[in-house]
PDB file of N, CA and C in Angstrom:
ATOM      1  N   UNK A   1     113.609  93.830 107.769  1.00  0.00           N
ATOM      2  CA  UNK A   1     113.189  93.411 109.103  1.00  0.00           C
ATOM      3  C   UNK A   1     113.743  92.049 109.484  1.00  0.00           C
ATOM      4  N   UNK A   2     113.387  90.763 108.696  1.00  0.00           N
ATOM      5  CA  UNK A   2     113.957  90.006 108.739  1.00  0.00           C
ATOM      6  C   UNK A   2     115.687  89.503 108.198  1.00  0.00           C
ATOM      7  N   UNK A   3     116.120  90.383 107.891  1.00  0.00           N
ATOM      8  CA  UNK A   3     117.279  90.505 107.002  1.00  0.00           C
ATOM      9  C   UNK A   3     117.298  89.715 105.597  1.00  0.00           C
ATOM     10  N   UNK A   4     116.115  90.061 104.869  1.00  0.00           N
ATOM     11  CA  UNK A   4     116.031  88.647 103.659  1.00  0.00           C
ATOM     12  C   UNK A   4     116.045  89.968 102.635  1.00  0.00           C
ATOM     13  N   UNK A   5     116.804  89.213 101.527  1.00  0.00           N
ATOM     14  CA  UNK A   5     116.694  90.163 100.241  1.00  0.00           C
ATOM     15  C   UNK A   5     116.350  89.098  98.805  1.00  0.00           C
ATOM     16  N   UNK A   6     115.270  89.784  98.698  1.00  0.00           N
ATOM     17  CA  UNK A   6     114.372  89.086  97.384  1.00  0.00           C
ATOM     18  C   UNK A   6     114.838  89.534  96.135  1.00  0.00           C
ATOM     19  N   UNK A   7     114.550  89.608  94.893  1.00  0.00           N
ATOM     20  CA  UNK A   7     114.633  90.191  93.752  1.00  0.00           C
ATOM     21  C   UNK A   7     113.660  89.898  93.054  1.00  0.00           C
ATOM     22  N   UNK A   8     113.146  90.981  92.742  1.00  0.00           N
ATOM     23  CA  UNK A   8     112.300  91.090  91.274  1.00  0.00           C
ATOM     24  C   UNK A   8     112.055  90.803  89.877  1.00  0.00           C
ATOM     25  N   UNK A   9     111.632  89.454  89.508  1.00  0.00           N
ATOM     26  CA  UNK A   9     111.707  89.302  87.969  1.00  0.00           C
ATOM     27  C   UNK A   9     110.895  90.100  87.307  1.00  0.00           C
ATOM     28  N   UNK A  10     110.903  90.498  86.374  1.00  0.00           N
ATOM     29  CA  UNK A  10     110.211  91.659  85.771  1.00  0.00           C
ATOM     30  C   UNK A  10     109.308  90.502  84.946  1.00  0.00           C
ATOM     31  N   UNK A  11     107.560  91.248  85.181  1.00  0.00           N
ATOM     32  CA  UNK A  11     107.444  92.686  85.640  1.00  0.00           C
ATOM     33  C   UNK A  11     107.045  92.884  86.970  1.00  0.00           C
ATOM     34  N   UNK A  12     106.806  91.913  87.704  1.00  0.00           N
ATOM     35  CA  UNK A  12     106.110  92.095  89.022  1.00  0.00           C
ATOM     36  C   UNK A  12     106.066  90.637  89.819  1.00  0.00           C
ATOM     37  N   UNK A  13     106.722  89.683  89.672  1.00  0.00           N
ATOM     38  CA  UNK A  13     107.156  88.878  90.756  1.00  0.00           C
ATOM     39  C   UNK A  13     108.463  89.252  91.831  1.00  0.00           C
ATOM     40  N   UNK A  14     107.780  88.431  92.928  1.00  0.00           N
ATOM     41  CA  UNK A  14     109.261  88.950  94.347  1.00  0.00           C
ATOM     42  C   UNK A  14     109.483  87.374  93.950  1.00  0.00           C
ATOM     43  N   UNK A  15     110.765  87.194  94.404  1.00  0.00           N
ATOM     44  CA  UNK A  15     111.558  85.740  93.733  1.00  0.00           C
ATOM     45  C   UNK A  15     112.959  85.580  94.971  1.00  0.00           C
ATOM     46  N   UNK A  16     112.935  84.362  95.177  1.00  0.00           N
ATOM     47  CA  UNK A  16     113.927  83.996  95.818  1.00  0.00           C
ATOM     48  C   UNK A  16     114.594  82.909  95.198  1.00  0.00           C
ATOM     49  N   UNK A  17     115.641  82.302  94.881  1.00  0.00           N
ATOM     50  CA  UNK A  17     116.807  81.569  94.444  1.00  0.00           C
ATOM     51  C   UNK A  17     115.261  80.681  93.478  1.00  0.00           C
ATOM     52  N   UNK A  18     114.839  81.531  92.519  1.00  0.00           N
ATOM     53  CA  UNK A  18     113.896  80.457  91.170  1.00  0.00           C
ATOM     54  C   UNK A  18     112.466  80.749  91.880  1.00  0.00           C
ATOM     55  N   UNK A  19     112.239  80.403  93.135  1.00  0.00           N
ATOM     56  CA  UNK A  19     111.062  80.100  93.663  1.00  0.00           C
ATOM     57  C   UNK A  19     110.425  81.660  93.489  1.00  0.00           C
ATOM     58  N   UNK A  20     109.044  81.524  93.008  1.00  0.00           N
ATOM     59  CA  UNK A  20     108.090  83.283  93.584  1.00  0.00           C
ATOM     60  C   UNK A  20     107.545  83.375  95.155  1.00  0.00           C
ATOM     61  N   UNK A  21     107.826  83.812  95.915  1.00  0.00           N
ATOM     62  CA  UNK A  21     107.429  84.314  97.228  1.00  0.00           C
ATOM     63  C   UNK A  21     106.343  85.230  97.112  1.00  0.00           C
ATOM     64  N   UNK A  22     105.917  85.903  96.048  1.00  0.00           N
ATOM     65  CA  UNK A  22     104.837  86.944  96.352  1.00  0.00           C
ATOM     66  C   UNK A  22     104.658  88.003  94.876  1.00  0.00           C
ATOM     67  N   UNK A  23     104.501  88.908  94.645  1.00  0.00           N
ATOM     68  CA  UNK A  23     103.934  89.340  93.367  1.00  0.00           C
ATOM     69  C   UNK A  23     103.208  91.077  93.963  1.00  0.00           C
ATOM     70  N   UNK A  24     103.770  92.061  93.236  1.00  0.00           N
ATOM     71  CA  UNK A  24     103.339  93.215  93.574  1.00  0.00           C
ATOM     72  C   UNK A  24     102.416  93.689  91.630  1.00  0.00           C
ATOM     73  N   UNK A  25     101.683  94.393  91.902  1.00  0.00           N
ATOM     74  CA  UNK A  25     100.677  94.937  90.962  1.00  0.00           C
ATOM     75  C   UNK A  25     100.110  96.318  91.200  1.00  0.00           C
ATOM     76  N   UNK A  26     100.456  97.204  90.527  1.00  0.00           N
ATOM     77  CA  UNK A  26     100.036  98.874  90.311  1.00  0.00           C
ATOM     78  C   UNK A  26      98.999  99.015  89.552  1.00  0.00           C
ATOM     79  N   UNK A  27      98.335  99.880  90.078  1.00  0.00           N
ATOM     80  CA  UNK A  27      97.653 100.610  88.802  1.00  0.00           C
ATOM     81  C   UNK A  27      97.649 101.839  89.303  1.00  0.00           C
ATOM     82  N   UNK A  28      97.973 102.589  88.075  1.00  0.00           N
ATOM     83  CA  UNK A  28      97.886 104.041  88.430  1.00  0.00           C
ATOM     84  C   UNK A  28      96.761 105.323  86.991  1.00  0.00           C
ATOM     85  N   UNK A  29      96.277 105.479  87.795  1.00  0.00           N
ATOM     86  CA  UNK A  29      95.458 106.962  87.377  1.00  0.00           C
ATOM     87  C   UNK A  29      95.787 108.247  86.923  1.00  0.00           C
ATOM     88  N   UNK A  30      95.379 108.670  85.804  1.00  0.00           N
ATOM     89  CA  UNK A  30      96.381 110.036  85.619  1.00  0.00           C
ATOM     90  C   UNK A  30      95.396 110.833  85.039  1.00  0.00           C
ATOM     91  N   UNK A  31      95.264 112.366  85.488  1.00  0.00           N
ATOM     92  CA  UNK A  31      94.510 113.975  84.976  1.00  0.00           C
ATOM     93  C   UNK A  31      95.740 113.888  84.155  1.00  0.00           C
ATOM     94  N   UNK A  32      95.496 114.303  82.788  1.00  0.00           N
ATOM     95  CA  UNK A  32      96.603 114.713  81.700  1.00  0.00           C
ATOM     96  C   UNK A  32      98.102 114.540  82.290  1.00  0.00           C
ATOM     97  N   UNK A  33      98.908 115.303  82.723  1.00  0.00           N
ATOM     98  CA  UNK A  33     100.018 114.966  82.937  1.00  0.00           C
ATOM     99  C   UNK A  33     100.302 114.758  84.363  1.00  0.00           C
ATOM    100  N   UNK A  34      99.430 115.008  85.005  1.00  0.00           N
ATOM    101  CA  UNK A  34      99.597 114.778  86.698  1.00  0.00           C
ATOM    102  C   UNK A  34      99.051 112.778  87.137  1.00  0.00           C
ATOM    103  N   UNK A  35      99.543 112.771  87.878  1.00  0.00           N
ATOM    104  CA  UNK A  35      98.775 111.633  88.578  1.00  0.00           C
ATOM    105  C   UNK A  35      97.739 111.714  89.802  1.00  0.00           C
ATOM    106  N   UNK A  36      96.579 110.968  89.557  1.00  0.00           N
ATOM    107  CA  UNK A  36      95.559 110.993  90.514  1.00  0.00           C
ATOM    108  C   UNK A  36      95.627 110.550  91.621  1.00  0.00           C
ATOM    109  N   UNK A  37      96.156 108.889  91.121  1.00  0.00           N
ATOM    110  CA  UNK A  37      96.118 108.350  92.248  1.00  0.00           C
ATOM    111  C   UNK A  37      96.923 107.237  91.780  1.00  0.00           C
ATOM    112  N   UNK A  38      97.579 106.189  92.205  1.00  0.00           N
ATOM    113  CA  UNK A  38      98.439 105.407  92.560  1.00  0.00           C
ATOM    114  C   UNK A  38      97.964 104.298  93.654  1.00  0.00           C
ATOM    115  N   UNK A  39      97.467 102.458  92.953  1.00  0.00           N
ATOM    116  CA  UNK A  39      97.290 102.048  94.048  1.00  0.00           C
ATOM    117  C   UNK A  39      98.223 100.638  93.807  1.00  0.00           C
ATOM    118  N   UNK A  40      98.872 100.361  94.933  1.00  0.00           N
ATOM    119  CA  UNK A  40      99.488  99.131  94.767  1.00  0.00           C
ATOM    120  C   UNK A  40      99.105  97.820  95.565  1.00  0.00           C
ATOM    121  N   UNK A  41      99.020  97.011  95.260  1.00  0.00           N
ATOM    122  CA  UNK A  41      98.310  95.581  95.437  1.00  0.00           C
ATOM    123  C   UNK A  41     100.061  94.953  96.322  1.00  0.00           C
ATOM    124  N   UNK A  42     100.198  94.210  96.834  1.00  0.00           N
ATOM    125  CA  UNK A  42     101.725  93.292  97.375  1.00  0.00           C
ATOM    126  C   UNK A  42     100.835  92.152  98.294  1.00  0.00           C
ATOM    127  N   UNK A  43     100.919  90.704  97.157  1.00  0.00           N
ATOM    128  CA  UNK A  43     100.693  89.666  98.094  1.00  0.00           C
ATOM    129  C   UNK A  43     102.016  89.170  97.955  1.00  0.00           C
ATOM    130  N   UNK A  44     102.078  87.816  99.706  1.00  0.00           N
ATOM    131  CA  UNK A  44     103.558  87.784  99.747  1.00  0.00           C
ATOM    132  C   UNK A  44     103.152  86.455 100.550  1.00  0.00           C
ATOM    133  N   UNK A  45     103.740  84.911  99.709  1.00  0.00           N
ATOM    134  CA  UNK A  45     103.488  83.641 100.977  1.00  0.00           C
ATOM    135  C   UNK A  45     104.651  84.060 102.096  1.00  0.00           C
ATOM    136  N   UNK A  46     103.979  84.470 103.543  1.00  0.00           N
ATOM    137  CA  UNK A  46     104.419  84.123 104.285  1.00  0.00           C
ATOM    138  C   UNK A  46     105.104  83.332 105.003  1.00  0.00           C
ATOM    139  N   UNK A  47     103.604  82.325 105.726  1.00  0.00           N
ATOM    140  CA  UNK A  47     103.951  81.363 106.973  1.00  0.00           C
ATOM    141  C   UNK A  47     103.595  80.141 106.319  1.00  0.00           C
ATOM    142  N   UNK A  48     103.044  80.256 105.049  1.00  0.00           N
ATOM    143  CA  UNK A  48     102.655  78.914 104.164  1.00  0.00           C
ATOM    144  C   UNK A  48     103.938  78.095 104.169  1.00  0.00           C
ATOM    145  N   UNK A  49     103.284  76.672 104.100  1.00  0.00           N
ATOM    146  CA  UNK A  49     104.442  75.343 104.517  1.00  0.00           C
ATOM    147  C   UNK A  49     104.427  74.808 103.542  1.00  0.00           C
ATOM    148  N   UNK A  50     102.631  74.834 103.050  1.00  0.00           N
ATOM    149  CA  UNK A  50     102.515  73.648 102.065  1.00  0.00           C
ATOM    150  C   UNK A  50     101.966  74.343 100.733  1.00  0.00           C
ATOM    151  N   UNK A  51     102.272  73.827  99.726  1.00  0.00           N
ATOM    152  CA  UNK A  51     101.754  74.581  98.213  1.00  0.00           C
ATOM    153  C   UNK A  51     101.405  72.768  97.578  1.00  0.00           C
ATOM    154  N   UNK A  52      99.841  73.447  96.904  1.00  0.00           N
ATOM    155  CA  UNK A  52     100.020  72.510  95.631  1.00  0.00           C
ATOM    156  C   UNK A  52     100.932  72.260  94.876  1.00  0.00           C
ATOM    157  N   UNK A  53     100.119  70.358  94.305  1.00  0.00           N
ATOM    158  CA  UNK A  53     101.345  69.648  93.824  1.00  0.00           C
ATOM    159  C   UNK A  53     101.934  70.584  92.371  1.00  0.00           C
ATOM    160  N   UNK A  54     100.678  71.196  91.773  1.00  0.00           N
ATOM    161  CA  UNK A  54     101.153  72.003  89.960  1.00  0.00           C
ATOM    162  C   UNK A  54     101.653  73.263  90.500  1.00  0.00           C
ATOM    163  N   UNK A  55     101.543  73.665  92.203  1.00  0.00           N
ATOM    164  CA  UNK A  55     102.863  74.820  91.973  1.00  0.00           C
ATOM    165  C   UNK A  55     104.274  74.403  92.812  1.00  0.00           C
ATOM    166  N   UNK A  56     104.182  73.560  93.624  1.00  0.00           N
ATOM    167  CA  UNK A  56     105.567  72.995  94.187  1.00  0.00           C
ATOM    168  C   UNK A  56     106.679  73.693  94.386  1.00  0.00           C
ATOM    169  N   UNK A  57     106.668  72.929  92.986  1.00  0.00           N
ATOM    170  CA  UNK A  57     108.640  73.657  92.265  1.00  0.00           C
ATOM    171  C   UNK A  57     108.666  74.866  92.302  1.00  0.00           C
ATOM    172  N   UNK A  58     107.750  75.952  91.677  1.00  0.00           N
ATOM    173  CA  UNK A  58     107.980  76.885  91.165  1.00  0.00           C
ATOM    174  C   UNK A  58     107.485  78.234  92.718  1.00  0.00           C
ATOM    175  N   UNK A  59     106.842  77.990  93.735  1.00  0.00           N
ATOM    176  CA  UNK A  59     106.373  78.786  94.635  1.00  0.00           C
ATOM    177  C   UNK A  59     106.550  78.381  96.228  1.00  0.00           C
ATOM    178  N   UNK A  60     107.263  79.263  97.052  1.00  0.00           N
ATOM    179  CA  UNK A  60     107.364  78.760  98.580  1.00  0.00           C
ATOM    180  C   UNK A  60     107.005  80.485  99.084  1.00  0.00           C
ATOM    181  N   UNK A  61     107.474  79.838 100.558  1.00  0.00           N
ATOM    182  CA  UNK A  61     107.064  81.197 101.311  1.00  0.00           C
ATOM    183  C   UNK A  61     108.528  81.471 102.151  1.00  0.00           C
ATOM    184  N   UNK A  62     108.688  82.698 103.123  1.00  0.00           N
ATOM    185  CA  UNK A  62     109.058  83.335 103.621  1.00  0.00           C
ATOM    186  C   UNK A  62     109.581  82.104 104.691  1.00  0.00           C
ATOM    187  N   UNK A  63     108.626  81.609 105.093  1.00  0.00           N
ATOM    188  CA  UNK A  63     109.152  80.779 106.354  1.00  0.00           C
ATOM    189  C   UNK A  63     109.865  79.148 105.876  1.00  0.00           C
ATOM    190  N   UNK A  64     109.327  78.906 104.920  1.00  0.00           N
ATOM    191  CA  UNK A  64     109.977  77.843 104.578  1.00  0.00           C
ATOM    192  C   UNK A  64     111.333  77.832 103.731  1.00  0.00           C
ATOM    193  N   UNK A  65     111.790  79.132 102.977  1.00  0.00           N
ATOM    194  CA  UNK A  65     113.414  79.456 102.885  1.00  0.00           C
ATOM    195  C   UNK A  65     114.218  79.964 103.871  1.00  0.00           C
ATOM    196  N   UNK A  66     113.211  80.358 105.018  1.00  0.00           N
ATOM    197  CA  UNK A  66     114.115  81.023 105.582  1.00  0.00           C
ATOM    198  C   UNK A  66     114.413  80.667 107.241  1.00  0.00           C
ATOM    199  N   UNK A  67     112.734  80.013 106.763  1.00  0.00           N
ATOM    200  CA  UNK A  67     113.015  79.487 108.550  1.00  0.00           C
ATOM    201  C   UNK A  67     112.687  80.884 109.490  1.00  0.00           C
ATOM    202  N   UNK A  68     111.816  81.869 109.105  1.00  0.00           N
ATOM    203  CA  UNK A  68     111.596  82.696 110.135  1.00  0.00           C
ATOM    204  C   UNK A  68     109.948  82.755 110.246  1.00  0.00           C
ATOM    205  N   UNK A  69     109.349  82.943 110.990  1.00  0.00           N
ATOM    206  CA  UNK A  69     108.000  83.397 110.958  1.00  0.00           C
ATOM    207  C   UNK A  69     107.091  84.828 111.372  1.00  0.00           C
ATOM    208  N   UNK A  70     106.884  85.286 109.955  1.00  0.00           N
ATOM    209  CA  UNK A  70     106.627  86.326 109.969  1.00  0.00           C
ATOM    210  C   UNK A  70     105.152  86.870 110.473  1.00  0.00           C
ATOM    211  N   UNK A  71     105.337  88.095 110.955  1.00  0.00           N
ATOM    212  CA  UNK A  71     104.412  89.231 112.110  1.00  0.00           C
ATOM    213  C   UNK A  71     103.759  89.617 110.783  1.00  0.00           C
ATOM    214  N   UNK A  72     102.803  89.572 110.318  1.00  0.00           N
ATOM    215  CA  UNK A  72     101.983  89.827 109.019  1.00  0.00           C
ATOM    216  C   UNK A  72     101.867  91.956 109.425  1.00  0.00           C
ATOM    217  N   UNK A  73     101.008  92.157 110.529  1.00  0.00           N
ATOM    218  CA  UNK A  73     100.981  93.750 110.700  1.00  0.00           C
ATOM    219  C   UNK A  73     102.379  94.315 111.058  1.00  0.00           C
ATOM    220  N   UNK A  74     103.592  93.662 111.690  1.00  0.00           N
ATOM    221  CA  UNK A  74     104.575  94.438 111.201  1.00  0.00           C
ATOM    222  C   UNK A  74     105.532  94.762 109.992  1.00  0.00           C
ATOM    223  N   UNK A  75     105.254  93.744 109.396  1.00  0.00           N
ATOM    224  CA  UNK A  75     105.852  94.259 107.627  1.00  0.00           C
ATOM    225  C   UNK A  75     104.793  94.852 107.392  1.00  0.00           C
ATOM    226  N   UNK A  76     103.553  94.755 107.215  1.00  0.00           N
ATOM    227  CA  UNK A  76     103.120  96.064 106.597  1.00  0.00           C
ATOM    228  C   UNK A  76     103.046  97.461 107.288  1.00  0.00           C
ATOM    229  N   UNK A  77     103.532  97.608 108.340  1.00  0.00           N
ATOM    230  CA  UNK A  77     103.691  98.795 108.927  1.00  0.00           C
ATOM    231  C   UNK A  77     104.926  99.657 108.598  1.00  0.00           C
ATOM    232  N   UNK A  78     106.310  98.413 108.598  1.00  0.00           N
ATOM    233  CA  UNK A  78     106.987  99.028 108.261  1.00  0.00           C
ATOM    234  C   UNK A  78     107.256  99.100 106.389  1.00  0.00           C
ATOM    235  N   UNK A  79     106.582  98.054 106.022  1.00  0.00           N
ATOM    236  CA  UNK A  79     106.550  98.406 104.406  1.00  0.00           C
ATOM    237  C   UNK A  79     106.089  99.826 104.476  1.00  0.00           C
ATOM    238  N   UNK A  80     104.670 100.553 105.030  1.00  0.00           N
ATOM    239  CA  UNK A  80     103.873 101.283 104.747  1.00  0.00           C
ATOM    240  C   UNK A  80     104.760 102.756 105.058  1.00  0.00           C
ATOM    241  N   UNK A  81     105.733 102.418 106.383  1.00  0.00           N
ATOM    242  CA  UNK A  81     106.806 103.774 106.816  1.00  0.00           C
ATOM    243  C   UNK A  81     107.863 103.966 105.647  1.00  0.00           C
ATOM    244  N   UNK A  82     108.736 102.667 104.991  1.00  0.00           N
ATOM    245  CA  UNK A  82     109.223 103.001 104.107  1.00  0.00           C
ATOM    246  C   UNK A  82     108.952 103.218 102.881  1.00  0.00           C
ATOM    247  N   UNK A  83     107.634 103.083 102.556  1.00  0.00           N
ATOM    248  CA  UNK A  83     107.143 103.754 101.345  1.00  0.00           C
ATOM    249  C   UNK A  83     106.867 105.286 101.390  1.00  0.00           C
ATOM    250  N   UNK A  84     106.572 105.464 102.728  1.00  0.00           N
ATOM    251  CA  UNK A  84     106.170 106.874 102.922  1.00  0.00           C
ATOM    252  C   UNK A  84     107.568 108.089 102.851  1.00  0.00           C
ATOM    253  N   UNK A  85     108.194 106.849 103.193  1.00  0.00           N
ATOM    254  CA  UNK A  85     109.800 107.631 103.860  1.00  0.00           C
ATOM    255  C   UNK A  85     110.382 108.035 101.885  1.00  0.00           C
ATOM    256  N   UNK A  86     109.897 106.874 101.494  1.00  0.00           N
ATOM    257  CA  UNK A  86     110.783 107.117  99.868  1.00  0.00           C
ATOM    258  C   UNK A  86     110.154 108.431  98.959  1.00  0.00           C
ATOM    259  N   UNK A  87     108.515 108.593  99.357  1.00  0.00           N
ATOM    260  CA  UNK A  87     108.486 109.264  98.981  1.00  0.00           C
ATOM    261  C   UNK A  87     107.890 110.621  99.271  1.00  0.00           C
ATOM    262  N   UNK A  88     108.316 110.810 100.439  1.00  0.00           N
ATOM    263  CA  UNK A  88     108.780 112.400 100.966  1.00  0.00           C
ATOM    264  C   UNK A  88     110.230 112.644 100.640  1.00  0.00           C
ATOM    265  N   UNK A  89     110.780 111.598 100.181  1.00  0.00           N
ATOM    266  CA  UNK A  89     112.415 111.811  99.773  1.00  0.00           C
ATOM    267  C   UNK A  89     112.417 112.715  98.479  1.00  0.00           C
ATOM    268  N   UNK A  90     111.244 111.830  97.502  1.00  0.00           N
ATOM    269  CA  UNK A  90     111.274 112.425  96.178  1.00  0.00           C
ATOM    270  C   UNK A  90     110.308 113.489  96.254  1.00  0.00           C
ATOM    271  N   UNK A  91     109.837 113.474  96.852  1.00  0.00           N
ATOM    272  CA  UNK A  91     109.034 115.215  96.461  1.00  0.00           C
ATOM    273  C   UNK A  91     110.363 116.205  97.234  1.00  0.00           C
ATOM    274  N   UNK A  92     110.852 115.785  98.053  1.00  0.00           N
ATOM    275  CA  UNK A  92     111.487 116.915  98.534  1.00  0.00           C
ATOM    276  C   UNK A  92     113.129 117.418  97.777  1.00  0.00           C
ATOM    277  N   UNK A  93     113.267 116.139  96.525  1.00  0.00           N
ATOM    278  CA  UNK A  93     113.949 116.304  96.021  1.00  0.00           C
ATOM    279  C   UNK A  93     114.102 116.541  94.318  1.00  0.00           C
ATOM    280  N   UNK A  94     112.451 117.079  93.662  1.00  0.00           N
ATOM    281  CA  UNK A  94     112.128 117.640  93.093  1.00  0.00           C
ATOM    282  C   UNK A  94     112.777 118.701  92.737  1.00  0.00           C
TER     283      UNK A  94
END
C-alpha cells in the first residue's frame, strides 16, 4: 500500500534496516492431522515518533522511516483481503 518492504527476522519480528517495526505471533490448533483453527496476532509501530530511551536504537515505526502516515483500518483491510486472497490460492491449488 505504502510501497515499503520489511523483512522478517526469524522467528517473528517485521524489521527494517536493524530497527523492529512490529512482530507477528500464531498459534495454531490441531484435531489429529487436520487443523482447527489458526489465529494470528500482527502488532506494527505505526504513527509512533517517540520510543523509550532502553528501546531507541533497536525499535521505530512506519512513519518515522518512512515519512508516511499510516490509515490503521486500511492496512488491515487490505492485510485481511490478501490473506484471504493467499489462501483461496492454496486450497484451490491442493
Amino acid at each position: 500500500m505504502y510501497d515499503i518492504s520489511l523483512t522478517i527476522k526469524f522467528p517473528n519480528d517485521l524489521v527494517y534496516q536493524g530497527k523492529k517495526l512490529g512482530g507477528i505471533l500464531t498459534e495454531t490448533k490441531l484435531k489429529g492431522e487436520y487443523v482447527k483453527y489458526v489465529v494470528i496476532g500482527i502488532g506494527m509501530n505505526t504513527n509512533q515518533e517517540e520510543f523509550s530511551p532502553e528501546i531507541r536504537k533497536s525499535a521505530s515505526s512506519i512513519k518515522k522511516e518512512f515519512q508516511v502516515t499510516v490509515e490503521a483500518k486500511k492496512v488491515i483491510a487490505e492485510f485481511c483481503n490478501q490473506l484471504e486472497s493467499k489462501i483461496q490460492d492454496r486450497l484451490v491449488n491442493q
